[in-house]
C-alpha atoms as a PDB file:
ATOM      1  CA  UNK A   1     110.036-179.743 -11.382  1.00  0.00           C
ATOM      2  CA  UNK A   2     111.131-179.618 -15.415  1.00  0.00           C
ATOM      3  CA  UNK A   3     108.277-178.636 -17.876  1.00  0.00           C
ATOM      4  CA  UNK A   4     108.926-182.559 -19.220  1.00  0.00           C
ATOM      5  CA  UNK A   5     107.631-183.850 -15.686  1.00  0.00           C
ATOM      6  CA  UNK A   6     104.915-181.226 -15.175  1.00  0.00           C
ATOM      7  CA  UNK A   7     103.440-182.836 -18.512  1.00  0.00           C
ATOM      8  CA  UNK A   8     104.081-186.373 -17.021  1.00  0.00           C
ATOM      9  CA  UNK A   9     102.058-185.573 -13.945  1.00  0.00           C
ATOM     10  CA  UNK A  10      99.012-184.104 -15.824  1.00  0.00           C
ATOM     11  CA  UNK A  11      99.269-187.063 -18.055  1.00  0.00           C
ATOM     12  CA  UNK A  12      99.161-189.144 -15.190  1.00  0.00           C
ATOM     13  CA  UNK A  13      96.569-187.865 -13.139  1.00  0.00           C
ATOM     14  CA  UNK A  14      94.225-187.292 -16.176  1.00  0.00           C
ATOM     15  CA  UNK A  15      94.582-191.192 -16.777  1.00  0.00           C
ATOM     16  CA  UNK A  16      93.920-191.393 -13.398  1.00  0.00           C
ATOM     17  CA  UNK A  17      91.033-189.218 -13.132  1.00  0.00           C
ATOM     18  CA  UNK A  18      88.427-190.583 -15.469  1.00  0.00           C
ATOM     19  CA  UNK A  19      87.799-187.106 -17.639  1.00  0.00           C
ATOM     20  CA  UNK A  20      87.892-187.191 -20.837  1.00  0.00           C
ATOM     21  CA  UNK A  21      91.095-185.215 -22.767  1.00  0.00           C
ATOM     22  CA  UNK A  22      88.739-182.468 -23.421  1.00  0.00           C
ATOM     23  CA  UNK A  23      87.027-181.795 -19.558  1.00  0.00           C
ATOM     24  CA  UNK A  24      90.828-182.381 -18.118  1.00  0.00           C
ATOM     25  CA  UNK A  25      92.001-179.405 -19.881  1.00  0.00           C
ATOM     26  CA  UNK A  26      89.521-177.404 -19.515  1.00  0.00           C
ATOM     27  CA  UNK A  27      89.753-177.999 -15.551  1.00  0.00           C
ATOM     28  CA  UNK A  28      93.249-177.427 -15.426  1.00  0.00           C
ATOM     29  CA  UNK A  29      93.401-174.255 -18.396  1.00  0.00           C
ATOM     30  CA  UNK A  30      95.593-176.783 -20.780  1.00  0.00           C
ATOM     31  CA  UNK A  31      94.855-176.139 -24.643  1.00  0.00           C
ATOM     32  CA  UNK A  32      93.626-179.491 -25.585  1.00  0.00           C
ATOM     33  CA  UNK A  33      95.620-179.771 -29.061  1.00  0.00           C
ATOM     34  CA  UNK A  34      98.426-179.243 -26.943  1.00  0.00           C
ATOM     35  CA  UNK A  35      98.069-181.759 -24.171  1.00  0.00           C
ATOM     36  CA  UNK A  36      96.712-184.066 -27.497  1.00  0.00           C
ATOM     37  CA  UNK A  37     100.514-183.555 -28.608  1.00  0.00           C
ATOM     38  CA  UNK A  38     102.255-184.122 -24.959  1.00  0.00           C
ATOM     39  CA  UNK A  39     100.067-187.674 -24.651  1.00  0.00           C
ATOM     40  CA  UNK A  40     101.173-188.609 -28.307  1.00  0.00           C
ATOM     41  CA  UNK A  41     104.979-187.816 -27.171  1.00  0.00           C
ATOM     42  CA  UNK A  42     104.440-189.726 -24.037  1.00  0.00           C
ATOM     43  CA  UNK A  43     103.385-192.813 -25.743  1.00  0.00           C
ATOM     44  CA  UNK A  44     105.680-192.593 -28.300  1.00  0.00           C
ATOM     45  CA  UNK A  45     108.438-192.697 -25.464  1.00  0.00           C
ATOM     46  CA  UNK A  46     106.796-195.759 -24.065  1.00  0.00           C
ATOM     47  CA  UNK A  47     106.375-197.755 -27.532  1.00  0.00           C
ATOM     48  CA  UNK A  48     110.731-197.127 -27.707  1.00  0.00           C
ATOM     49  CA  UNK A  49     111.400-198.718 -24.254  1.00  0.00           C
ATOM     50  CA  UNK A  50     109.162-201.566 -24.784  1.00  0.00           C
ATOM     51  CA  UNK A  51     110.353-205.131 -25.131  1.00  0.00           C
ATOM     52  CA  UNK A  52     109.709-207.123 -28.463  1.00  0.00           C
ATOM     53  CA  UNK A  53     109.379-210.823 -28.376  1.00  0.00           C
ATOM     54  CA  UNK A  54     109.293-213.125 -30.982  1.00  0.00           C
ATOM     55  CA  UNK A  55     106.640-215.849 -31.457  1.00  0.00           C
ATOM     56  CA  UNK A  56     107.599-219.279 -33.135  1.00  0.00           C
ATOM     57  CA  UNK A  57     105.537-219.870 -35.816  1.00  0.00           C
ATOM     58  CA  UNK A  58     104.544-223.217 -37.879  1.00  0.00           C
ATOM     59  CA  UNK A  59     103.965-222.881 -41.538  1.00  0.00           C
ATOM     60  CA  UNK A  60     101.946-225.961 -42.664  1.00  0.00           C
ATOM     61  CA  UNK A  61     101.291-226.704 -46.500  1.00  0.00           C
ATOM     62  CA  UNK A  62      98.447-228.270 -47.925  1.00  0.00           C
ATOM     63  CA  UNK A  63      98.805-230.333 -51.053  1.00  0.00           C
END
């Protein structure tokens, strides 16, 4: 397993798990800061391969 899916699966199961960031590293001897900076990768990742959309919008003027 790559260090880049080791972090996934923490990530995961820490989601999972109901801890807070804090009691999940300190179960598993993570430093928090850096499992702070592996979740802010992560969801960085995930904002890139999302979809946008647009939304039609009506502008109406009032005279």
């Amino acid at each position: 397993m790559t260090p880049q899916e080791q972090r996934i699966r923490h990530i995961k199961a820490w989601q999972a798990g109901g801890l807070s960031q804090a009691a999940y590293c300190r179960d598993h001897g993570l430093n928090s800061k850096t499992f702070g900076n592996w979740l802010r990768g992560y969801r960085d990742v995930g904002k890139c391969n999302q979809r946008t959309s647009l939304i039609p919008v009506t502008i109406k003027t009032t005279v």
